[in-house]
Each structure stands twice: as C-alpha cells, then as structure tokens.
N, C-alpha and C. Protein backbone atom coordinates (compact mmCIF):
# COMPACT_ATOMS: atom_id res chain seq x y z
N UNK A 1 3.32 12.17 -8.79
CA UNK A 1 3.45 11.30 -7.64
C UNK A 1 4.74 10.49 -7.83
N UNK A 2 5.56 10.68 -6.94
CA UNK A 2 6.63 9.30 -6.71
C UNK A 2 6.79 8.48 -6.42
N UNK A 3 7.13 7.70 -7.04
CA UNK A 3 6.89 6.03 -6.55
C UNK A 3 7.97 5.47 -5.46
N UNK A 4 7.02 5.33 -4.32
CA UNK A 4 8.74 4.90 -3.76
C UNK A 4 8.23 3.09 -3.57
N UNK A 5 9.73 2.86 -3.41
CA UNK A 5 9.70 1.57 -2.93
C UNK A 5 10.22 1.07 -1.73
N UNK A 6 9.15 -0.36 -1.46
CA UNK A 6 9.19 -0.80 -0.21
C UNK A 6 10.48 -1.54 -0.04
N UNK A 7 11.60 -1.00 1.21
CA UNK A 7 12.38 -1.87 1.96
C UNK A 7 12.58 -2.76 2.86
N UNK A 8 11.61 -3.18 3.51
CA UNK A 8 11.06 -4.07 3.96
C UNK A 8 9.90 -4.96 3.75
N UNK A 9 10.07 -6.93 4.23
CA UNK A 9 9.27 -7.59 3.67
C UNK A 9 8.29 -7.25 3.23
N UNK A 10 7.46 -6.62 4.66
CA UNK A 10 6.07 -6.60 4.93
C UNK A 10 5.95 -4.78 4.99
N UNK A 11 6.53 -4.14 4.15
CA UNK A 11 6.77 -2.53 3.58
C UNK A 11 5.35 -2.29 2.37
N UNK A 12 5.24 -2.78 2.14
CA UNK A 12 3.86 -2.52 0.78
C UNK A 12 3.11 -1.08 1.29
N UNK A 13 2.62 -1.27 2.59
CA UNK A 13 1.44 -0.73 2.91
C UNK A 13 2.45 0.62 2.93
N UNK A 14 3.69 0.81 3.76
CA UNK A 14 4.63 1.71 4.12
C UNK A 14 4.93 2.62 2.96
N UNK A 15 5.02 2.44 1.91
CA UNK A 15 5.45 2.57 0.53
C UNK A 15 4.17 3.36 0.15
N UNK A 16 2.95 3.06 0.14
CA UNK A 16 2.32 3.04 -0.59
C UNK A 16 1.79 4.44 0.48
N UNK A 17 1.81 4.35 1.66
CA UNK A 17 1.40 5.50 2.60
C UNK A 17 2.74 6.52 1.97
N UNK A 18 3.75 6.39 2.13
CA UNK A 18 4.31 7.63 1.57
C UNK A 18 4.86 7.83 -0.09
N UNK A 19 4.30 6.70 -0.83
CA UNK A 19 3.94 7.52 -2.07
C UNK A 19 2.71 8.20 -1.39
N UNK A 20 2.33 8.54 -1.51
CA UNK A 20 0.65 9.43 -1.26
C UNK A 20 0.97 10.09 -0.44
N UNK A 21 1.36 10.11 0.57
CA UNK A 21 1.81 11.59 1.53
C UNK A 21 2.83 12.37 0.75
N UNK A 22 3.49 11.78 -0.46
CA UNK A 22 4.91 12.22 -0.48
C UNK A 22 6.22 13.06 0.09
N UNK A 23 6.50 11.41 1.21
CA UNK A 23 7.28 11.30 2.02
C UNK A 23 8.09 10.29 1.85
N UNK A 24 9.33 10.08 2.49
CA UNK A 24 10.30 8.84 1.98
C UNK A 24 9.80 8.03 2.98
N UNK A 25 9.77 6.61 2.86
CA UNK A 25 9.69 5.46 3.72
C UNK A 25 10.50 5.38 4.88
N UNK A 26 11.68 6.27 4.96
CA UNK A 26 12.54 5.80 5.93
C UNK A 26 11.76 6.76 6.65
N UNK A 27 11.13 8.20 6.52
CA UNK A 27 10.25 8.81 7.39
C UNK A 27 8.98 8.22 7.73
N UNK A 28 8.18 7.35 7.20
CA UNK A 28 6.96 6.70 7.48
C UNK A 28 7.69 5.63 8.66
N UNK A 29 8.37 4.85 8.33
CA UNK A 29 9.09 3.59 8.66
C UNK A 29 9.15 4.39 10.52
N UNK A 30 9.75 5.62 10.20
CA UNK A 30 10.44 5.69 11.93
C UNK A 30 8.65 6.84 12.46
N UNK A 31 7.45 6.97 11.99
CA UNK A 31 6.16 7.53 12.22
C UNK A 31 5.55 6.16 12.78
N UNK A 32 5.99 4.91 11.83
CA UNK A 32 5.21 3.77 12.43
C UNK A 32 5.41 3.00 13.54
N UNK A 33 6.85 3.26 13.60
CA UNK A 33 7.68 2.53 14.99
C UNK A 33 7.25 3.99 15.95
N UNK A 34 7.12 5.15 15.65
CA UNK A 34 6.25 5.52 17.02
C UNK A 34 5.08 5.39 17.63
N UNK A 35 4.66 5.43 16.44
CA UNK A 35 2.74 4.77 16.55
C UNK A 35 2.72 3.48 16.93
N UNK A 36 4.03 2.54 16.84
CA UNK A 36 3.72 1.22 17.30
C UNK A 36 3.54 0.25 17.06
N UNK A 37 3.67 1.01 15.57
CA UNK A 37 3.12 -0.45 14.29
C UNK A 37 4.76 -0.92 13.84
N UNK A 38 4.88 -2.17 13.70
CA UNK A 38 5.96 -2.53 13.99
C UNK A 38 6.52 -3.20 12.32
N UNK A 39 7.43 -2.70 11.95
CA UNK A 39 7.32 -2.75 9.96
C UNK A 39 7.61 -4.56 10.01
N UNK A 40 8.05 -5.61 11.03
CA UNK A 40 8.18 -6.77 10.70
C UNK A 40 6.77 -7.60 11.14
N UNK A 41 5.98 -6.80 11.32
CA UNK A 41 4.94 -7.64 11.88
C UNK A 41 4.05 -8.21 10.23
N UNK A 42 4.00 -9.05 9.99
CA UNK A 42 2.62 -9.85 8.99
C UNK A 42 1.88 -8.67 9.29
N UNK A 43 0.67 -8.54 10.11
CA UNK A 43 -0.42 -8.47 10.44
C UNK A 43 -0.58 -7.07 9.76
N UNK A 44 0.91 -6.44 9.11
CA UNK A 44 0.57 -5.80 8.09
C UNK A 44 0.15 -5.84 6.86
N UNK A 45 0.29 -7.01 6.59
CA UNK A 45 -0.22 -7.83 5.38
C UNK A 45 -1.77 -8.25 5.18
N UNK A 46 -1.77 -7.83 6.55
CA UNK A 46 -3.93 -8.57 7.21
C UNK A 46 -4.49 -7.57 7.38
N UNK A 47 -3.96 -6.49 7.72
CA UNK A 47 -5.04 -5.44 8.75
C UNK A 47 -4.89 -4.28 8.13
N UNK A 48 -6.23 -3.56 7.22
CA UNK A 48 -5.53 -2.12 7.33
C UNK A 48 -5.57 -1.07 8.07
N UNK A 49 -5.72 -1.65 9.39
CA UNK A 49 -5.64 -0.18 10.22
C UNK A 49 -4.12 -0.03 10.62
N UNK A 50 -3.57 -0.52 10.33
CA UNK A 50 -2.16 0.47 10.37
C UNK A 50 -1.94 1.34 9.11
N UNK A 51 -2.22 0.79 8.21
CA UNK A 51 -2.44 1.79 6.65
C UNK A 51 -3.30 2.79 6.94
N UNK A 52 -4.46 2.43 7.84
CA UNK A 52 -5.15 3.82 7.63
C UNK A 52 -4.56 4.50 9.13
N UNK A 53 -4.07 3.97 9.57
CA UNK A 53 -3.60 4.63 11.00
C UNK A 53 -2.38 5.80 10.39
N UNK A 54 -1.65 5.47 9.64
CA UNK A 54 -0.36 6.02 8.55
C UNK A 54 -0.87 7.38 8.02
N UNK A 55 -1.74 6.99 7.15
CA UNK A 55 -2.89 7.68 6.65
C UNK A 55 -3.18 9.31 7.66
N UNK A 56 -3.71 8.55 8.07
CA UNK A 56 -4.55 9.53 9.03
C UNK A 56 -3.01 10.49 10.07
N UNK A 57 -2.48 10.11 10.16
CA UNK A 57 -0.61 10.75 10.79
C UNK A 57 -0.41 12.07 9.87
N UNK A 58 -0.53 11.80 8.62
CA UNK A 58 -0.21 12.88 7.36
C UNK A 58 -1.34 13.49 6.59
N UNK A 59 -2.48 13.14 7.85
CA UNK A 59 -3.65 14.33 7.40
C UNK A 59 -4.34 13.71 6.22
N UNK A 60 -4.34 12.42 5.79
CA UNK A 60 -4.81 11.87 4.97
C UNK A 60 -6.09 11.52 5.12
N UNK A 61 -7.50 11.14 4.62
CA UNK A 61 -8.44 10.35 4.86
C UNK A 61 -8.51 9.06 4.20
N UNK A 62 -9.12 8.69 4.91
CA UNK A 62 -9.93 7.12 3.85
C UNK A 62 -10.55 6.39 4.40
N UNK A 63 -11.19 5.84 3.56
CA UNK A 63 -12.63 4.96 4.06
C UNK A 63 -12.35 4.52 5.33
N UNK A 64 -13.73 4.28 5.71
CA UNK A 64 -13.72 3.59 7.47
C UNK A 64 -13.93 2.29 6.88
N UNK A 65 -14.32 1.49 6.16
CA UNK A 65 -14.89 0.54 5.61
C UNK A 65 -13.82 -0.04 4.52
N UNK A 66 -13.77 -1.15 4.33
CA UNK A 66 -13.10 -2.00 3.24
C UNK A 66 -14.12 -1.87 1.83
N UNK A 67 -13.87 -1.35 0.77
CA UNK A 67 -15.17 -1.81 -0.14
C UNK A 67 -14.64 -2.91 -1.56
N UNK A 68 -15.38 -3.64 -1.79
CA UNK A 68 -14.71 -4.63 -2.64
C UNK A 68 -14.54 -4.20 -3.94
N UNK A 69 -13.59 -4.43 -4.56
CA UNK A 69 -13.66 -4.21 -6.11
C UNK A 69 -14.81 -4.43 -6.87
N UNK A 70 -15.46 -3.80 -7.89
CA UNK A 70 -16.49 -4.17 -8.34
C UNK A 70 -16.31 -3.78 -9.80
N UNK A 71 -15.51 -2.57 -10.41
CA UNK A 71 -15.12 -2.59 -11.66
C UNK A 71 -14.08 -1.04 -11.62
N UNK A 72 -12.96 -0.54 -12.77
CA UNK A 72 -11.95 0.61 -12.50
C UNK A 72 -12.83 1.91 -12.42
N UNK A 73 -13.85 1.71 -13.07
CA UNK A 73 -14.79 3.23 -12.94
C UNK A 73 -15.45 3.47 -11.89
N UNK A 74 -15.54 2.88 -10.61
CA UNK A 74 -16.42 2.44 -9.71
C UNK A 74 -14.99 2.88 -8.33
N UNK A 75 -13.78 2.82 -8.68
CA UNK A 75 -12.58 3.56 -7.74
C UNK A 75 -12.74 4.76 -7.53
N UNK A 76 -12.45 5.27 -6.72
CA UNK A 76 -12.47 6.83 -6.60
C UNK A 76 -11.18 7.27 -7.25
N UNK A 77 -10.59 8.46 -7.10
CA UNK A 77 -9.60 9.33 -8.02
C UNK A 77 -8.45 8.70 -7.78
N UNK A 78 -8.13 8.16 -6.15
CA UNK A 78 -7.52 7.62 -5.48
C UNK A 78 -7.60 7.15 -4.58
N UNK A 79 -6.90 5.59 -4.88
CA UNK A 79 -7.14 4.14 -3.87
C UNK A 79 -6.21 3.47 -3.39
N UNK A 80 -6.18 3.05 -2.46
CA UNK A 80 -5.27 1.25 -2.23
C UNK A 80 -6.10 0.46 -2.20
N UNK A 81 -5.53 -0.63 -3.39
CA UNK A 81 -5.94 -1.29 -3.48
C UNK A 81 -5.02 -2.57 -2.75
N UNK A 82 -5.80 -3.97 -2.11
CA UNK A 82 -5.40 -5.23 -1.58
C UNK A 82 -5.10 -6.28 -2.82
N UNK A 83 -3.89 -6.54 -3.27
CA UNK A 83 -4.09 -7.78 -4.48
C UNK A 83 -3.33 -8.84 -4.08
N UNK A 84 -3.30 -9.91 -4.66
CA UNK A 84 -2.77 -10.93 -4.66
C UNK A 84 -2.89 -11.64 -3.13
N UNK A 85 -4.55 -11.67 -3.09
CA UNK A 85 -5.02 -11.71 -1.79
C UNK A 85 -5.39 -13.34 -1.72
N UNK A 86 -4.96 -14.06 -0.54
CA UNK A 86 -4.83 -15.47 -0.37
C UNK A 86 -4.99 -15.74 1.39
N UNK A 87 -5.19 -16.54 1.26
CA UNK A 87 -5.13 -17.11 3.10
C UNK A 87 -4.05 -17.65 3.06
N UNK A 88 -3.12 -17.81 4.42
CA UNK A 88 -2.48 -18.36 5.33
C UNK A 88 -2.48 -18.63 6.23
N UNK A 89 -2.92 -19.76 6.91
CA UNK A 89 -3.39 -20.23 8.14
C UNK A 89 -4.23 -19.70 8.73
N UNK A 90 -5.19 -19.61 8.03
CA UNK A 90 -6.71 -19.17 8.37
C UNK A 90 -6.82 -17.39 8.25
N UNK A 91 -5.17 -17.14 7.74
CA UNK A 91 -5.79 -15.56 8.28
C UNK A 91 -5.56 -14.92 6.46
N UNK A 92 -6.08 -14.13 6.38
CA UNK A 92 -6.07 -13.41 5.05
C UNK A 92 -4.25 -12.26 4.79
N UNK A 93 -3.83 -12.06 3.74
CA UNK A 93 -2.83 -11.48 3.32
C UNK A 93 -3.02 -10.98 2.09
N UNK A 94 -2.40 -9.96 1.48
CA UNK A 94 -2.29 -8.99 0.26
C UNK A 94 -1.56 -8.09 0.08
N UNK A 95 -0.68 -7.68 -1.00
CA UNK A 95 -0.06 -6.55 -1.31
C UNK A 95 -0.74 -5.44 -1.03
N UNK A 96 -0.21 -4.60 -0.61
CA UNK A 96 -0.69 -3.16 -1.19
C UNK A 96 -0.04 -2.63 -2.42
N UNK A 97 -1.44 -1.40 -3.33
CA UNK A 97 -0.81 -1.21 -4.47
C UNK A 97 -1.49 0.41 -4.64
N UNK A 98 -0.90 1.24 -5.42
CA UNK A 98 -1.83 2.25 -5.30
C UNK A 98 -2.51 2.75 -6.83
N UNK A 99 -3.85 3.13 -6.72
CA UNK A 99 -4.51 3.28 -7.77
C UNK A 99 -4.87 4.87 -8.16
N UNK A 100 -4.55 5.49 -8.90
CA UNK A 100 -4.53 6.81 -9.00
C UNK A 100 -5.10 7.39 -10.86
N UNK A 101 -5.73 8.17 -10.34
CA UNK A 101 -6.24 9.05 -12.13
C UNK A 101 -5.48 9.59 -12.88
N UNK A 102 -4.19 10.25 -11.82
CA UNK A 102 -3.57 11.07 -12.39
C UNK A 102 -2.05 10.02 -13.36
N UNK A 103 -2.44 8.91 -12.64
CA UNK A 103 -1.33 7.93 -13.43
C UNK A 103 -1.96 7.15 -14.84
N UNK A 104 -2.56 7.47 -15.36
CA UNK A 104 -3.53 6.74 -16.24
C UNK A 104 -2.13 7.02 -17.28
N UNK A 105 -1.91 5.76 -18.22
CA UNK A 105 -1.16 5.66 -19.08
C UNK A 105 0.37 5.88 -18.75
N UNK A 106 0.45 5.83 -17.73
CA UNK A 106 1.94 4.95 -17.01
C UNK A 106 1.81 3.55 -16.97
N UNK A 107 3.03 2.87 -17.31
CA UNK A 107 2.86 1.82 -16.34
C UNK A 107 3.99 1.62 -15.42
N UNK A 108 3.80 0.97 -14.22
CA UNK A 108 4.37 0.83 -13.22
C UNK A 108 4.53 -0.71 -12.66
N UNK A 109 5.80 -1.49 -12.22
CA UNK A 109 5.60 -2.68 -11.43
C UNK A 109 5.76 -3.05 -10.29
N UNK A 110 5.60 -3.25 -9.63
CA UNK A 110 5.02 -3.79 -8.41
C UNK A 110 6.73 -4.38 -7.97
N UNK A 111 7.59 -3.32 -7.37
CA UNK A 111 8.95 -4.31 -6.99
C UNK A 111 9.16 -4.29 -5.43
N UNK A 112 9.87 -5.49 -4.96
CA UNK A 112 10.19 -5.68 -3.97
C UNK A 112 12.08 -5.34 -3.78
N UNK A 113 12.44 -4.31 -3.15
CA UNK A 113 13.75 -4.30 -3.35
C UNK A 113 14.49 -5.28 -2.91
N UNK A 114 13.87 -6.11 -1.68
CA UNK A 114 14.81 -6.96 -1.44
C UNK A 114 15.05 -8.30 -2.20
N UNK A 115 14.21 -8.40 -2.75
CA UNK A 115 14.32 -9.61 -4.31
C UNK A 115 14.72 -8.83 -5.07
N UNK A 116 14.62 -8.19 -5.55
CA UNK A 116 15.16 -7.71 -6.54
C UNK A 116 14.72 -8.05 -7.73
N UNK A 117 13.46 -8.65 -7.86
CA UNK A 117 12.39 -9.43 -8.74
C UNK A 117 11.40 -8.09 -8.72
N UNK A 118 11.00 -8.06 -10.42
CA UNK A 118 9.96 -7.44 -10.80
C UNK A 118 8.86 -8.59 -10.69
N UNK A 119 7.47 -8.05 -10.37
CA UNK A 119 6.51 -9.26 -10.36
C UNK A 119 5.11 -8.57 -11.15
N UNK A 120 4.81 -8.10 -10.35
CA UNK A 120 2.94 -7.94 -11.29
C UNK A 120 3.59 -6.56 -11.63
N UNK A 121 2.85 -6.32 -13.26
CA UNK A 121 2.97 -5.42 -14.04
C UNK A 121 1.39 -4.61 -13.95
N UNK A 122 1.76 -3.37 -13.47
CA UNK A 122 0.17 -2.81 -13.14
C UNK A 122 0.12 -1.15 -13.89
N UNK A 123 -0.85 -1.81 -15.09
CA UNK A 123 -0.99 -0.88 -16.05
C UNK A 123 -2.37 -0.32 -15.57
N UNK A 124 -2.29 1.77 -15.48
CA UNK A 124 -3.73 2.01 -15.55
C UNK A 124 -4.15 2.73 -16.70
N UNK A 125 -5.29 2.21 -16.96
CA UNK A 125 -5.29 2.77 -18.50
C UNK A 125 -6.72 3.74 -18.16
C-alpha cells in the first residue's frame, strides 16, 4: 500500500480514500469535486459520508455504521480510523488515519504537507 499524502487542509479523509483505492489524490480530489464534496469544506472533518461516499466511487465497501474503538484485535483487516477527535463549536472533528494488517511493523506518521510538521507517530504492531 502507498502512502499518499494529504494536500489540502481538510485532505485526511482524501488521502486516506486513495491510499486504499490506490489512486493519487489529485484523482480523488477532482472524483470529489464531481460528487460535490467540496475538499475546503470542515464538514469533512465531521461527517463520514463523504469518506464513505469516496469509498463507495472505487468499488470500495464499508460499514454503514460508525463503530467505536474498543481494542486493535477487535479492527477488521482494514480500517479508518477518526483520531484526535475534539469538539468545535458544538460540532465534532478528527483526522483520518488508516489501519491495515498488512502494515504491521511499519511505522508511519501522520504528515500534513502543508506544515510541513510531522505530528502523531502511528506505529502498528
């Protein structure tokens, strides 16, 4: 799997749909502006039905349902996961990140290209 990274603010979810399709972002990026989902909107940060709307574009499935973390053996083979999840003015926000079997003993960090700041270090063991 290739890791791509997100070019835009509110890109997490974008990134993380075409690592897993493996597709480049600038092809998800111009799938979402047809579908409508608009890459500067927050409400990508709140909602995952544009992630699963992405998803579902490249023949993907996934849950109809949100299910909460409960422990790493309890993930399926492969996930997105929501982290660094907080409110902002009443409304909820989170990274997207992706959780996979086949990455076990990589590690990988969580970068934003336009900072240019490494931030959470996400080891799967």
């Amino acid at each position: 799997m290739k890791l791509i990274v997100q070019k835009d603010r509110t890109g997490c979810g974008l990134a993380s749909v075409a690592t897993v399709a493996g597709v480049s972002y600038k092809q998800v990026k111009k799938v979402a502006g047809g579908l409508d989902i608009d890459v500067q909107d927050p409400q990508l940060w709140s909602d995952s039905k544009y992630v699963r709307t992405l998803l579902r574009h490249y023949g993907l499935s996934a849950s109809s349902h949100t299910t909460p973390f409960t422990s790493w053996e309890t993930l399926p083979s492969l996930a997105l996961l929501a982290i660094k999840w907080h409110k902002r003015n009443s409304c909820a926000f989170w990274l997207w990140v992706i959780f996979g079997e086949g990455l076990k003993d990589q590690s990988f960090w969580i970068r934003n290209s336009l900072s240019k700041k490494m931030s959470v270090p996400i080891l799967v063991e």
